[in-house]
PDB file of N, CA and C in Angstrom:
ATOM      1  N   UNK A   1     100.892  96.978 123.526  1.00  0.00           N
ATOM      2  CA  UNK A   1     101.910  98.006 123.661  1.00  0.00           C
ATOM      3  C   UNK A   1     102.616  98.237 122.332  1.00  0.00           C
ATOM      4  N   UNK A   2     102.776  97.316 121.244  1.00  0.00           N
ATOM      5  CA  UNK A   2     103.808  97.435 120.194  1.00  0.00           C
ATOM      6  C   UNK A   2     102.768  98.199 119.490  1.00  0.00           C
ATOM      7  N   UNK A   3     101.309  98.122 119.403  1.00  0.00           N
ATOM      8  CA  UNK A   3     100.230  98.724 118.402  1.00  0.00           C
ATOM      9  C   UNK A   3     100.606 100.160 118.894  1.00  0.00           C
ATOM     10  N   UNK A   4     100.358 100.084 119.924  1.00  0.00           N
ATOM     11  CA  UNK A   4     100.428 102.071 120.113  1.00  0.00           C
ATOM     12  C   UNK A   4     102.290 102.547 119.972  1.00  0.00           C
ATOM     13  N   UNK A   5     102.908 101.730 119.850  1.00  0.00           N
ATOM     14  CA  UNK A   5     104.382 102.064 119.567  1.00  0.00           C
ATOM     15  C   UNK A   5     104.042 102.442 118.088  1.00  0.00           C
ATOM     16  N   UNK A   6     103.762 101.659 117.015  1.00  0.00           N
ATOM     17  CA  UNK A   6     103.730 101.318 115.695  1.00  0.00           C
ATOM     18  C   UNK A   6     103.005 102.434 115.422  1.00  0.00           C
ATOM     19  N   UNK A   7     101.724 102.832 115.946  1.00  0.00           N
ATOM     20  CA  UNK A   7     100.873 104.217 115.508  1.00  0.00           C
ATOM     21  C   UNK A   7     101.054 105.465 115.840  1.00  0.00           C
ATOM     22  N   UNK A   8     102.102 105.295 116.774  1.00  0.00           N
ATOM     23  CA  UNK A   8     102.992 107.121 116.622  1.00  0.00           C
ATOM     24  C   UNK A   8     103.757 106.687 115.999  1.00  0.00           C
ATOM     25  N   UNK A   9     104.406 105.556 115.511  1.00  0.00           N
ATOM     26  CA  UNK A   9     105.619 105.788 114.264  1.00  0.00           C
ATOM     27  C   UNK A   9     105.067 106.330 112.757  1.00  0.00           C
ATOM     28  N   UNK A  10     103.395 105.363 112.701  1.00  0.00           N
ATOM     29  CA  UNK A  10     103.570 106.119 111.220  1.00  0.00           C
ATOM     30  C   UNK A  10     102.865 107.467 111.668  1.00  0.00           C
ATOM     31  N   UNK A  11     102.072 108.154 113.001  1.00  0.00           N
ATOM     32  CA  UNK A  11     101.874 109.392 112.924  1.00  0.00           C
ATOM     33  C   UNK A  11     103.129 109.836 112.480  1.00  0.00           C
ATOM     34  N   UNK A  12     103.928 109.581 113.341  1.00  0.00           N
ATOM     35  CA  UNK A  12     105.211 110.419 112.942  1.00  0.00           C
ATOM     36  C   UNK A  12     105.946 110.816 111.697  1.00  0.00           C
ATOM     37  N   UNK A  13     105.575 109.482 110.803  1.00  0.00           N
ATOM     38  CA  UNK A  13     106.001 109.052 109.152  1.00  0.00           C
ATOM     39  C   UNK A  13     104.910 109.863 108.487  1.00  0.00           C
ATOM     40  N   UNK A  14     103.670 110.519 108.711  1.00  0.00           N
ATOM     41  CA  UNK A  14     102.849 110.692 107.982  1.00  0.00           C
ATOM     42  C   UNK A  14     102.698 112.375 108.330  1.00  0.00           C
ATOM     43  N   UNK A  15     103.201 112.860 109.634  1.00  0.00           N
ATOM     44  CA  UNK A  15     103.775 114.202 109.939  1.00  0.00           C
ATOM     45  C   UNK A  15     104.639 114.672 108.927  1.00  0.00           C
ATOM     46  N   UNK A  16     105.950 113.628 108.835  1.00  0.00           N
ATOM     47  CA  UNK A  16     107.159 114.178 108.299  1.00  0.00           C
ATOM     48  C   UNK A  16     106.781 114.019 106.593  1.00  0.00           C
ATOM     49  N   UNK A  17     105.809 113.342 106.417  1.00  0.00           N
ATOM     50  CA  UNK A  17     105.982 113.272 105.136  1.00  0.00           C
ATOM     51  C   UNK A  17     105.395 114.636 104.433  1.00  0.00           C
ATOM     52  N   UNK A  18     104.234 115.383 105.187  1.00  0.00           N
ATOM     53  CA  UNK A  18     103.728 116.224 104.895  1.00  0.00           C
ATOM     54  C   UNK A  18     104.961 117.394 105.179  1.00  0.00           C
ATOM     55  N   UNK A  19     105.625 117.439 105.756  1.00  0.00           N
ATOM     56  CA  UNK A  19     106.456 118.510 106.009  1.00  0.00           C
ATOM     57  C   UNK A  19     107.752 118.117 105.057  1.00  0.00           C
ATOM     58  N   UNK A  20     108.066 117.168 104.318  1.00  0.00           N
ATOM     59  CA  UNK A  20     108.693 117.110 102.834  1.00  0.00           C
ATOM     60  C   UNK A  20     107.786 117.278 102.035  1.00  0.00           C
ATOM     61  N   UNK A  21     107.035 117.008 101.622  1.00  0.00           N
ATOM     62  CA  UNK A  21     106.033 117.528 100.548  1.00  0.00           C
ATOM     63  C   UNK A  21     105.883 119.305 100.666  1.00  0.00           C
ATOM     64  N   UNK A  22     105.893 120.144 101.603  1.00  0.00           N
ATOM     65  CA  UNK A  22     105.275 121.093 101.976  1.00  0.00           C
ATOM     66  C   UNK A  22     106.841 121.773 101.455  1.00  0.00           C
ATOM     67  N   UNK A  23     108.150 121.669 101.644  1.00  0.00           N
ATOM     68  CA  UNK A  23     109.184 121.926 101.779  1.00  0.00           C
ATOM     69  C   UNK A  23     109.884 121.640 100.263  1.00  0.00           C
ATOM     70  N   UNK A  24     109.386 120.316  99.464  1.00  0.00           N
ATOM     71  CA  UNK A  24     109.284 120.734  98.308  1.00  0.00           C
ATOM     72  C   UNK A  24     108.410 121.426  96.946  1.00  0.00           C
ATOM     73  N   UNK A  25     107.421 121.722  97.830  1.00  0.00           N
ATOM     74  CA  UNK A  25     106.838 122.846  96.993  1.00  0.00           C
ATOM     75  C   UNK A  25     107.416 124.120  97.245  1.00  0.00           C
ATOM     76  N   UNK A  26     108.096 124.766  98.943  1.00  0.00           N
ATOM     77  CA  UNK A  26     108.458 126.072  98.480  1.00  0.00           C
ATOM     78  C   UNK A  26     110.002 125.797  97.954  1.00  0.00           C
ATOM     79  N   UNK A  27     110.705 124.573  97.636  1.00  0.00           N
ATOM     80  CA  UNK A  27     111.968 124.798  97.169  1.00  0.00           C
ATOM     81  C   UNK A  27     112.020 124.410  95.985  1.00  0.00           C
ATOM     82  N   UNK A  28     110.915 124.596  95.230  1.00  0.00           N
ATOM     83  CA  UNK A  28     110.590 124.718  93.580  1.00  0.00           C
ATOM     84  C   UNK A  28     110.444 126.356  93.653  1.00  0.00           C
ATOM     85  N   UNK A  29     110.445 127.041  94.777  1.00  0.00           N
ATOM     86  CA  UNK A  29     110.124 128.323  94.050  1.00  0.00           C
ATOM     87  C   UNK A  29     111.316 129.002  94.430  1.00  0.00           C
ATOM     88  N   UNK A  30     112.632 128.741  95.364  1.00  0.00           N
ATOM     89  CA  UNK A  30     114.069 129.319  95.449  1.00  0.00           C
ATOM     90  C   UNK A  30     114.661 128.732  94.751  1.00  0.00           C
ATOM     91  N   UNK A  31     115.282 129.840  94.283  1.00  0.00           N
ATOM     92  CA  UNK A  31     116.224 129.863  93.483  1.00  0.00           C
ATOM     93  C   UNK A  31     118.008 129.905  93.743  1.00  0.00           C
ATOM     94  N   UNK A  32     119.064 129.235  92.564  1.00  0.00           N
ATOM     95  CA  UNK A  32     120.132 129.702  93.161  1.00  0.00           C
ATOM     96  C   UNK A  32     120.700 130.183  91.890  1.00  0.00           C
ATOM     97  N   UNK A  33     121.856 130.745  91.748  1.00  0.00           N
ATOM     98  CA  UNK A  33     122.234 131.337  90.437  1.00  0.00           C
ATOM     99  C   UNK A  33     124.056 130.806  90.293  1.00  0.00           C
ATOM    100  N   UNK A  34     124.279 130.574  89.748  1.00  0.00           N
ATOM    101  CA  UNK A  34     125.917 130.305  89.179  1.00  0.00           C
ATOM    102  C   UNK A  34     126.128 130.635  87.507  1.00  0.00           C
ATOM    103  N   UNK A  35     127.798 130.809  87.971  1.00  0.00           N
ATOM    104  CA  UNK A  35     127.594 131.582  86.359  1.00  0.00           C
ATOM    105  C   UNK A  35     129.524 131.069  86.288  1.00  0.00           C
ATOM    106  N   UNK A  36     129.957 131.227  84.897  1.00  0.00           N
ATOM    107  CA  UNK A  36     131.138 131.153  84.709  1.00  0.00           C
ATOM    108  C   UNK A  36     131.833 131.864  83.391  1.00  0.00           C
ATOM    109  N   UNK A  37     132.803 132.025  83.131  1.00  0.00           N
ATOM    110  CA  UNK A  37     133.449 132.997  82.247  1.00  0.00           C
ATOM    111  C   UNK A  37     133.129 134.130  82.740  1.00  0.00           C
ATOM    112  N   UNK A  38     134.107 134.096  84.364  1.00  0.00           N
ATOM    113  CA  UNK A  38     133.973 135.895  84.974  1.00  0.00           C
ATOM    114  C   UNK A  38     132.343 136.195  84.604  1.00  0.00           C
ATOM    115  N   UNK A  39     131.390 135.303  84.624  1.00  0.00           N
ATOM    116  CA  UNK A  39     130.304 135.943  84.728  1.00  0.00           C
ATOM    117  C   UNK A  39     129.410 136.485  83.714  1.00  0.00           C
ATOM    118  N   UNK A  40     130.487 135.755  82.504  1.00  0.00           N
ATOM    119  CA  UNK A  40     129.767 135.864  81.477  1.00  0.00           C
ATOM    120  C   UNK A  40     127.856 135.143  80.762  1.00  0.00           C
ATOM    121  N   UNK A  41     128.437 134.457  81.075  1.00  0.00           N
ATOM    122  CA  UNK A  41     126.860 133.079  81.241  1.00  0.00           C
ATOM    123  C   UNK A  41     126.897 132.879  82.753  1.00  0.00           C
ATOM    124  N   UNK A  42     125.649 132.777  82.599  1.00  0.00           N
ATOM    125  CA  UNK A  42     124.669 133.016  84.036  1.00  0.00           C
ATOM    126  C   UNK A  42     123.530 132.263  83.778  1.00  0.00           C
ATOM    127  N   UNK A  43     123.397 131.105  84.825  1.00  0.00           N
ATOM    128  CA  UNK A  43     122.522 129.943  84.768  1.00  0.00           C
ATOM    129  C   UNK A  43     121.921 130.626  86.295  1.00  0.00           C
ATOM    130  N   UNK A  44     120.332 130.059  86.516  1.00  0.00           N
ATOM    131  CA  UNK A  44     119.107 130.228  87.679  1.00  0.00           C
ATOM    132  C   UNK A  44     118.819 128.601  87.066  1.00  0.00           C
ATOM    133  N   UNK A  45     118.800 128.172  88.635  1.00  0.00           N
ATOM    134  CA  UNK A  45     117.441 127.057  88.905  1.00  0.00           C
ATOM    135  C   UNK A  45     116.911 127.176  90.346  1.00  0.00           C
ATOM    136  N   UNK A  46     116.070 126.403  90.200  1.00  0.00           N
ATOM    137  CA  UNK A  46     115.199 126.559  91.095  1.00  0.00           C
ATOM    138  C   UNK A  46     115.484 124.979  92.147  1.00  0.00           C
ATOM    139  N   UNK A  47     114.432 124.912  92.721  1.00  0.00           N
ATOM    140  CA  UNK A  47     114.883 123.970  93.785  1.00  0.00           C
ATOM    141  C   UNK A  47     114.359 122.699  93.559  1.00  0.00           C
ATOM    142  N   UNK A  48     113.555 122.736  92.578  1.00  0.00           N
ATOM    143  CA  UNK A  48     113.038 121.213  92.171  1.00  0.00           C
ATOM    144  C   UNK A  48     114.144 120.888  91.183  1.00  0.00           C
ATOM    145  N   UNK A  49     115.441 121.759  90.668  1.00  0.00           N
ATOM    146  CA  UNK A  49     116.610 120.904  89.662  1.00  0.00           C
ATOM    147  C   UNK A  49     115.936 121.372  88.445  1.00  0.00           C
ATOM    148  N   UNK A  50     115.258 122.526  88.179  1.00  0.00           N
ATOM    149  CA  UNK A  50     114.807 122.935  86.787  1.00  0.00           C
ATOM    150  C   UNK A  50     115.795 124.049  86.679  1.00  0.00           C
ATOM    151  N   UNK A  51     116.126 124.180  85.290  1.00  0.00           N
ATOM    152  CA  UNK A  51     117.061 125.372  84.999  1.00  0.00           C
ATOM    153  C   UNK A  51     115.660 126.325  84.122  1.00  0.00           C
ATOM    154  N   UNK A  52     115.650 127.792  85.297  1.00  0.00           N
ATOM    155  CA  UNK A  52     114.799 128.866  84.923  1.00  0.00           C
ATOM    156  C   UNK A  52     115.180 129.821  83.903  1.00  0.00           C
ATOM    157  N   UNK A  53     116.546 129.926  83.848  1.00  0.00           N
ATOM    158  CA  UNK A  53     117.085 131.027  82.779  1.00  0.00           C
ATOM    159  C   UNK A  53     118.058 130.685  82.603  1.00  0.00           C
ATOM    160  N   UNK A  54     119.340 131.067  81.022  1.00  0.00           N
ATOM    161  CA  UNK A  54     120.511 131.552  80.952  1.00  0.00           C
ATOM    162  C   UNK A  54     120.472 132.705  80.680  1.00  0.00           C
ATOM    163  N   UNK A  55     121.627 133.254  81.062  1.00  0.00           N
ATOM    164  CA  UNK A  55     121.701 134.646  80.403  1.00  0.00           C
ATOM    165  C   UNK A  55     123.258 134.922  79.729  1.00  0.00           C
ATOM    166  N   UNK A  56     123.464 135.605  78.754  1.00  0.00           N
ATOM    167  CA  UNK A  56     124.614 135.630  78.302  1.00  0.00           C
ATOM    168  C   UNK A  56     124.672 136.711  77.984  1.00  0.00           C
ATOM    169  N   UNK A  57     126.380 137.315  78.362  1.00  0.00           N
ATOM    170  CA  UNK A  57     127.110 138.670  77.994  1.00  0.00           C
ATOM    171  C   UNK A  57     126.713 139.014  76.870  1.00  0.00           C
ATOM    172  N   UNK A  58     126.827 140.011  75.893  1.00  0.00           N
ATOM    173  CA  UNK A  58     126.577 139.977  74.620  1.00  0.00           C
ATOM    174  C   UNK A  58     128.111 139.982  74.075  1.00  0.00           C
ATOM    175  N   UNK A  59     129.561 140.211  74.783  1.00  0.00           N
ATOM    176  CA  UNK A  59     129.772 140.271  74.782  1.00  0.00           C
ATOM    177  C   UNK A  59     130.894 138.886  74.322  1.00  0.00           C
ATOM    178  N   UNK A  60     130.036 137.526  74.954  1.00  0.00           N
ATOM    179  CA  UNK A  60     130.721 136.410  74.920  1.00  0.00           C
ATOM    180  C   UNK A  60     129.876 135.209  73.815  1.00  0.00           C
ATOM    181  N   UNK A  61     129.017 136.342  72.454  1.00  0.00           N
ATOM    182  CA  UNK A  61     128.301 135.341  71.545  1.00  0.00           C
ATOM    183  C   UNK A  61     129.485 135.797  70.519  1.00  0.00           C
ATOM    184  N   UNK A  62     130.098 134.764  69.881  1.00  0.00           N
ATOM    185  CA  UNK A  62     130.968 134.963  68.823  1.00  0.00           C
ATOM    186  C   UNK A  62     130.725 133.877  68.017  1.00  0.00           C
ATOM    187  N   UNK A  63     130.209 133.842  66.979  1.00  0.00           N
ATOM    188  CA  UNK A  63     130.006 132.747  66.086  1.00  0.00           C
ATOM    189  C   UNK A  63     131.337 131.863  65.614  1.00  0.00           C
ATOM    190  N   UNK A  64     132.773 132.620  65.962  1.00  0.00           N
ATOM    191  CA  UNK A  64     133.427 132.333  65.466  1.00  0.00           C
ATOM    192  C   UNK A  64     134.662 131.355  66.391  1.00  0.00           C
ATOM    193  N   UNK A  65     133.989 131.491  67.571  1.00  0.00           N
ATOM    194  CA  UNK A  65     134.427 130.695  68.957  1.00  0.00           C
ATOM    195  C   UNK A  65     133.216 129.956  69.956  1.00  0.00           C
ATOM    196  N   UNK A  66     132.103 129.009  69.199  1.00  0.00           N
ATOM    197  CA  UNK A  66     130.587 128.390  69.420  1.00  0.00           C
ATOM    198  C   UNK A  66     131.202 127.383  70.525  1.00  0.00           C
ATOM    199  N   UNK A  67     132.200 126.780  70.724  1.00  0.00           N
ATOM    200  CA  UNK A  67     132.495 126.122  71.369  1.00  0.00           C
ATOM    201  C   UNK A  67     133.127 126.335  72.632  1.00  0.00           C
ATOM    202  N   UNK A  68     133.121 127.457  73.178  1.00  0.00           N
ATOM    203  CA  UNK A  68     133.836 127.962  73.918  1.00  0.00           C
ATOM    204  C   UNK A  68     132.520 128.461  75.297  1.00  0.00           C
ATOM    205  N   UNK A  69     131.720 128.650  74.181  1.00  0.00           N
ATOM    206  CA  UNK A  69     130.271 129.112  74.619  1.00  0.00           C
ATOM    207  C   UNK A  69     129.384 128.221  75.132  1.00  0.00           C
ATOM    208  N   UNK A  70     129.633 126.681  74.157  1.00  0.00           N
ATOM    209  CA  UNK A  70     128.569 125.161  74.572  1.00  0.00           C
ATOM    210  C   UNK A  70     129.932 125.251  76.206  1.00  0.00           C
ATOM    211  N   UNK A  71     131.064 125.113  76.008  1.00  0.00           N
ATOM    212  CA  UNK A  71     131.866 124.983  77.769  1.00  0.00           C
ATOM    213  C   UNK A  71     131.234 125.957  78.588  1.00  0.00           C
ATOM    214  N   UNK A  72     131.338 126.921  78.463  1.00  0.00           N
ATOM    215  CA  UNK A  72     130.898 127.635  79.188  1.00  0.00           C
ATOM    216  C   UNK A  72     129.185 127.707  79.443  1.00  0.00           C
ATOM    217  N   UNK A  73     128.670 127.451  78.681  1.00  0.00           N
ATOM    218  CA  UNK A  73     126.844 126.882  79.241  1.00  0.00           C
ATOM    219  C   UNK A  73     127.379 125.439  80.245  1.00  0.00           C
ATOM    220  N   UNK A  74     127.554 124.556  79.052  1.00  0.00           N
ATOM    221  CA  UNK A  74     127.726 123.305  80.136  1.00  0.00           C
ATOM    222  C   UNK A  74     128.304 123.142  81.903  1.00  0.00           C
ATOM    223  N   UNK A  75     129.579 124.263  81.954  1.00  0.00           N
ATOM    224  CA  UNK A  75     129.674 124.486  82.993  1.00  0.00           C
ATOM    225  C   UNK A  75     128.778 124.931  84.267  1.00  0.00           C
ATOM    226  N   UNK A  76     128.525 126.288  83.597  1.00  0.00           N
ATOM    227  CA  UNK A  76     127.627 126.771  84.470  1.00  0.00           C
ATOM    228  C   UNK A  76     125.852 126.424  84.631  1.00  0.00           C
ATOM    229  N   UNK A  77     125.777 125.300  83.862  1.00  0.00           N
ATOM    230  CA  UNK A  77     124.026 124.682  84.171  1.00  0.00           C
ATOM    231  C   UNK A  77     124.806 123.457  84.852  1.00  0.00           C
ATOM    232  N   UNK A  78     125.970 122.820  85.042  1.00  0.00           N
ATOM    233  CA  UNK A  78     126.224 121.698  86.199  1.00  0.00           C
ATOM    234  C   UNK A  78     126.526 122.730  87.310  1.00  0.00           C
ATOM    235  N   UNK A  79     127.155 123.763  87.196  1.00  0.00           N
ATOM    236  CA  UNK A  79     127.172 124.483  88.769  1.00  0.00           C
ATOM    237  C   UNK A  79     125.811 124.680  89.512  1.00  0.00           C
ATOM    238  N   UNK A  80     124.962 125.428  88.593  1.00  0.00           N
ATOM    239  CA  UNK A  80     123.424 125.623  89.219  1.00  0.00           C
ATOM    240  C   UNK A  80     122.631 124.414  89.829  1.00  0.00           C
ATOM    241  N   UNK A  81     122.935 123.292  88.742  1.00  0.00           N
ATOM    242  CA  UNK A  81     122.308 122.057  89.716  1.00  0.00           C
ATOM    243  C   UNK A  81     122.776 121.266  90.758  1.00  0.00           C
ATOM    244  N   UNK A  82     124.566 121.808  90.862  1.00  0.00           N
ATOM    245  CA  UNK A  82     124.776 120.851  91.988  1.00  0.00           C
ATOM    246  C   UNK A  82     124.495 122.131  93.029  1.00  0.00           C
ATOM    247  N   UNK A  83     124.433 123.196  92.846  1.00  0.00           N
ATOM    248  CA  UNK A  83     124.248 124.385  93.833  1.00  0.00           C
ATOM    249  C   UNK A  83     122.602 123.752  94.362  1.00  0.00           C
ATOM    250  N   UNK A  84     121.274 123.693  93.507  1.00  0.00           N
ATOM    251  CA  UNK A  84     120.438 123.543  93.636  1.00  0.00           C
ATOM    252  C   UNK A  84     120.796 122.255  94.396  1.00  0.00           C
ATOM    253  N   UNK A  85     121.017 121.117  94.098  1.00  0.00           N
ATOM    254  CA  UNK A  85     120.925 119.652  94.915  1.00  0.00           C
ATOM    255  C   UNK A  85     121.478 119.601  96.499  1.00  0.00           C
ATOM    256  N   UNK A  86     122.369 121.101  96.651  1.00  0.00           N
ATOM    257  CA  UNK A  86     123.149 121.088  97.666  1.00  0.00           C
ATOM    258  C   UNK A  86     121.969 121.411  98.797  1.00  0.00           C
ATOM    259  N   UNK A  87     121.017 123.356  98.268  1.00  0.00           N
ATOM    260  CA  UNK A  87     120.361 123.717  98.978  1.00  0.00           C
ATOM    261  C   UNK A  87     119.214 122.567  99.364  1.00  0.00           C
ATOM    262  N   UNK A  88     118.676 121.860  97.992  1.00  0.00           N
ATOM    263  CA  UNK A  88     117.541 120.714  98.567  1.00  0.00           C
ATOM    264  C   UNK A  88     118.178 120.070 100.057  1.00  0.00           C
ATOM    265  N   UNK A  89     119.238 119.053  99.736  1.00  0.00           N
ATOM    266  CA  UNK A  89     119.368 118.316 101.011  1.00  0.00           C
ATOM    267  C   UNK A  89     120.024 119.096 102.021  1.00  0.00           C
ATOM    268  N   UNK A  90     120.458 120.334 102.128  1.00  0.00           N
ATOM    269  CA  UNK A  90     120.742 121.459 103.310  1.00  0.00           C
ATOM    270  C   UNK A  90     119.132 121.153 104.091  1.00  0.00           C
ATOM    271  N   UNK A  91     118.151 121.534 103.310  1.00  0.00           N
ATOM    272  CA  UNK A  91     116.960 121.614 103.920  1.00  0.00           C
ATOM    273  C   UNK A  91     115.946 120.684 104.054  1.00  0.00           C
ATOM    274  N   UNK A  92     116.462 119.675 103.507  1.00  0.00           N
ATOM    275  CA  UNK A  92     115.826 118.473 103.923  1.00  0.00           C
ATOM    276  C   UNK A  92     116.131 117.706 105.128  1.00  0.00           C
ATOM    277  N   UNK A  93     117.397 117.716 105.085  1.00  0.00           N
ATOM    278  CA  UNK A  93     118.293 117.625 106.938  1.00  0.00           C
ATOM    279  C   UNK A  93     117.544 117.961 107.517  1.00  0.00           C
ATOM    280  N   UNK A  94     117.440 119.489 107.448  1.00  0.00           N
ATOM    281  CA  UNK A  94     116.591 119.842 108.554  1.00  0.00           C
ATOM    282  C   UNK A  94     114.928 119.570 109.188  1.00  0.00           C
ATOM    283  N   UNK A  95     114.738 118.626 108.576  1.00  0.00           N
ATOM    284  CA  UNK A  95     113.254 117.967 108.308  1.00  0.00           C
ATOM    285  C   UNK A  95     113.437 116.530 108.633  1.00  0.00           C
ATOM    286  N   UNK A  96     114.590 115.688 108.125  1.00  0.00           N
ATOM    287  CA  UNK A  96     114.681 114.166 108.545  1.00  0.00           C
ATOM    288  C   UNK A  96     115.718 113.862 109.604  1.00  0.00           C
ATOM    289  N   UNK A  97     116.405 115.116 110.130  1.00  0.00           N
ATOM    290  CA  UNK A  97     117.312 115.080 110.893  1.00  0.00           C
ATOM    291  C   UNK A  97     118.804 114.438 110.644  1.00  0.00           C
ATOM    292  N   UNK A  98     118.811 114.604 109.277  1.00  0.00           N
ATOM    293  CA  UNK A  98     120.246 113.847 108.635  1.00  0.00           C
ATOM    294  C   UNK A  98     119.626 112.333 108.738  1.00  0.00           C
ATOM    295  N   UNK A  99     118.645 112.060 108.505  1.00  0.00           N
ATOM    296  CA  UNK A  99     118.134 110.600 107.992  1.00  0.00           C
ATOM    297  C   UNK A  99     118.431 110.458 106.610  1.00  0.00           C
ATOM    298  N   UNK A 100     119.248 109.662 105.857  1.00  0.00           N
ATOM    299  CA  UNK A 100     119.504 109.401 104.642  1.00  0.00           C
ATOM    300  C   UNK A 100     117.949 108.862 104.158  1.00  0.00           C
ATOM    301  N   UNK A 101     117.035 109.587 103.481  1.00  0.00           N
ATOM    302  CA  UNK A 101     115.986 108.831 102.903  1.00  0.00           C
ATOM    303  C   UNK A 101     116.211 108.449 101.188  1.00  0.00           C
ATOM    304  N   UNK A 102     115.892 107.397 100.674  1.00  0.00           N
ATOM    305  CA  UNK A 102     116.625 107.573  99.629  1.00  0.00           C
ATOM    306  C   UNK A 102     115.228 108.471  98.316  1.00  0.00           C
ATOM    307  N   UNK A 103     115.441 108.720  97.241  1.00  0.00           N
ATOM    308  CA  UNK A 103     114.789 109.729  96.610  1.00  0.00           C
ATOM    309  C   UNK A 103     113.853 110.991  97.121  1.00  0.00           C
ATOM    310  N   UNK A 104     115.007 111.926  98.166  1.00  0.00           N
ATOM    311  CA  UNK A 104     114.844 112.925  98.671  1.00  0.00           C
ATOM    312  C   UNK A 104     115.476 113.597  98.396  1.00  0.00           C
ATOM    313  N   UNK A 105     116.497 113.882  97.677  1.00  0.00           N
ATOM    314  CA  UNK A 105     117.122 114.886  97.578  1.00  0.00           C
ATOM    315  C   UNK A 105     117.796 114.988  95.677  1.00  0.00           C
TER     316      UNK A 105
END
């Protein structure tokens, strides 16, 4: 009785694993976007935690204020990835059922 208990557990482990694997391939391809300085710099990543683009105002390159510009990148590429880390485990929940797995998210 414990053998056939034990072999729907890892069916079950070997179901779910394919349906995280499957779930992080399409959340390498969504994207989320955050941006800061009213929108001046504008960071995209994607769902594997890669940053796809910045984009910047032309408005907010001043050689003569460079530091204002490294804050404002730095800001907005930590917004995009905690935005990105948020959507991963939003949708990983929905796959382990709020099972804390650890290097899932």
């Amino acid at each position: 009785m414990k053998n056939m208990n034990m072999g729907n557990m890892m069916k079950q482990a070997q179901k779910m694993q394919k349906k995280m694997l499957k779930m992080q391939e399409e959340l390498a391809k969504e994207t989320v976007e955050a941006s800061a300085g009213g929108g001046m710099v504008k960071v995209i990543a994607n769902g594997a935690h890669k940053i796809e683009s910045i984009i910047f105002e032309k408005e907010i390159v001043d050689s003569e204020d460079v530091e204002m510009l490294q804050d404002l990148v730095i800001a907005s590429v930590n917004d995009a990835l905690e935005k990105s880390h948020k959507m991963v485990s939003e949708k990983m929940n929905k796959i382990t059922g709020g099972l804390n797995i650890p290097g899932l998210s």
